[in-house]
Protein backbone atom coordinates (compact mmCIF):
# COMPACT_ATOMS: atom_id res chain seq x y z
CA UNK A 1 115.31 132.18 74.20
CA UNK A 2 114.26 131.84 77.59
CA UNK A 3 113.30 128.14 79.45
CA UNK A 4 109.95 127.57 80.20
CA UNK A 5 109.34 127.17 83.75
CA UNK A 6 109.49 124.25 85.80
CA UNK A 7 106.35 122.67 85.87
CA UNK A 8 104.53 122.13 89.81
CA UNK A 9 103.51 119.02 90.60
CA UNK A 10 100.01 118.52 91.07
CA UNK A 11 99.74 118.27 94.76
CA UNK A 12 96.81 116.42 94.22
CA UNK A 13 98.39 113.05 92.04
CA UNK A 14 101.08 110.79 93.10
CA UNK A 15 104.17 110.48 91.73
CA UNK A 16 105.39 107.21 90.39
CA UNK A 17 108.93 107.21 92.80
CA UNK A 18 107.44 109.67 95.48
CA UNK A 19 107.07 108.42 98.91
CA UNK A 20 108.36 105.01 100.75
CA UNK A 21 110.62 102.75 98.57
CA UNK A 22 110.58 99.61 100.20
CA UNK A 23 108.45 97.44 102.14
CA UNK A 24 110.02 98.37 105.10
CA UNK A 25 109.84 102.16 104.76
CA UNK A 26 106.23 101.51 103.64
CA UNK A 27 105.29 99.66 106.84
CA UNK A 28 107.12 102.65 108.95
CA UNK A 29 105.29 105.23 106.81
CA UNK A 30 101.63 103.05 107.70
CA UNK A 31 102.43 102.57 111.02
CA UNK A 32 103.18 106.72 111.44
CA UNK A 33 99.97 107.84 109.62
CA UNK A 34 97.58 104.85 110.81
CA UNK A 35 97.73 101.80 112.88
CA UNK A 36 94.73 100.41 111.55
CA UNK A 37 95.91 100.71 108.11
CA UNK A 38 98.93 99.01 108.83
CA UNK A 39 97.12 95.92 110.06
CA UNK A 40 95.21 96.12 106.58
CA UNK A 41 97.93 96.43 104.40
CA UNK A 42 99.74 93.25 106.76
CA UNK A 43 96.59 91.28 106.02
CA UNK A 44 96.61 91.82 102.38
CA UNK A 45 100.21 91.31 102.15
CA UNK A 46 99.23 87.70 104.09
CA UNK A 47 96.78 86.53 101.46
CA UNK A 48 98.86 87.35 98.24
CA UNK A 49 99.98 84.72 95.88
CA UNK A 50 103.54 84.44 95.66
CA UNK A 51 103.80 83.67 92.04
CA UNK A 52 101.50 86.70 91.07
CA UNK A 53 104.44 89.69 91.09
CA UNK A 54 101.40 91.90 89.43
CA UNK A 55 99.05 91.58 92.74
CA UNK A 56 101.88 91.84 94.56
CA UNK A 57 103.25 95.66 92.52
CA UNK A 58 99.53 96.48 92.47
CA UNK A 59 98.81 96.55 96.34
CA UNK A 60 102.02 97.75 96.78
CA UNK A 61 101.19 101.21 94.33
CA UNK A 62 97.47 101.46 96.14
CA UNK A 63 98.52 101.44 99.73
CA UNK A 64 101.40 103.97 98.76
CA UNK A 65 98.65 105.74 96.99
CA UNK A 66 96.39 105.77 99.88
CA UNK A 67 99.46 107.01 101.98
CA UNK A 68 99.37 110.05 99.84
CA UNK A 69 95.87 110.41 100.23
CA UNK A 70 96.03 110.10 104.42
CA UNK A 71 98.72 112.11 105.01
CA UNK A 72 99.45 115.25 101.89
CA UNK A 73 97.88 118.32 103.64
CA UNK A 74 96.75 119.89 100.53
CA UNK A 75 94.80 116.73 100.01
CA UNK A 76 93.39 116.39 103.29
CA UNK A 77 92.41 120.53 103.48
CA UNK A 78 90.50 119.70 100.16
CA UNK A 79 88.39 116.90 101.86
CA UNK A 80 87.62 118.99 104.91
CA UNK A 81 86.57 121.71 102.23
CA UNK A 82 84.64 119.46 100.45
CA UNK A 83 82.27 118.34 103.26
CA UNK A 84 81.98 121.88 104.25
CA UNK A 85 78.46 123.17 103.09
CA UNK A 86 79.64 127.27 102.88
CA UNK A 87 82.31 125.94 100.48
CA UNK A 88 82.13 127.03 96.55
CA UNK A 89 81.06 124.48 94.43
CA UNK A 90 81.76 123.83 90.58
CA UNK A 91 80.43 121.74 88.08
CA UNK A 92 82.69 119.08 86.07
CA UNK A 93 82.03 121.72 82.81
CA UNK A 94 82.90 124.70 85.12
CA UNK A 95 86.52 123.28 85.72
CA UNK A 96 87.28 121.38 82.52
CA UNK A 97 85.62 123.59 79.95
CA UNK A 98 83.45 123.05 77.41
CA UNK A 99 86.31 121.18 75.48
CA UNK A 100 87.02 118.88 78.34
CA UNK A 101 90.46 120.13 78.83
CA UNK A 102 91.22 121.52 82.55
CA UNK A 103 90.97 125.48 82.49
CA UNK A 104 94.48 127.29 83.37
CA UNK A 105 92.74 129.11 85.28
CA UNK A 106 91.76 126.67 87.92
């Protein structure tokens, strides 16, 4: 019996351990990509409550995931594409199917 392949990640998701591990690396990574977003991310670091370690993960996760977002070139080709008005469109039915579930061939 043969394995099954190795799946691809989806270029377009984060991954839960991918990118900058600390707060350090995170400020590096924000600093390389954007300066203005590293002023952001400083201010909303400022204003968290230090007994709330669930803000604290949560802005933590969404400024990683905006990283992503800002800097993945698949990502950033499909939002140049997207405000492109010669691009193909699809509906929400057209990619997920009638079922809901994503066509394979997509």
């Amino acid at each position: 019996m043969s394995a099954a392949p190795a799946e691809r990640p989806d270029p377009y998701r984060t991954q839960a351990h991918a990118g900058p591990r600390t707060v350090t690396q995170l400020r590096a990574a924000l600093t390389a990509a954007s300066p203005a977003d590293r002023e952001e991310f400083e201010a909303q670091l400022g204003e968290l409550d230090l007994d709330d370690p669930e803000e604290y993960a949560a802005l933590v996760r969404s400024w990683r995931h905006r990283l992503v977002m800002r800097t993945r070139p698949a990502i950033l080709a499909a939002v140049a594409a997207s405000t492109d008005p010669a691009a193909p469109r699809w509906t929400s039915a057209e990619i997920l199917g009638a079922d809901g579930r994503q066509e394979s061939s997509r």
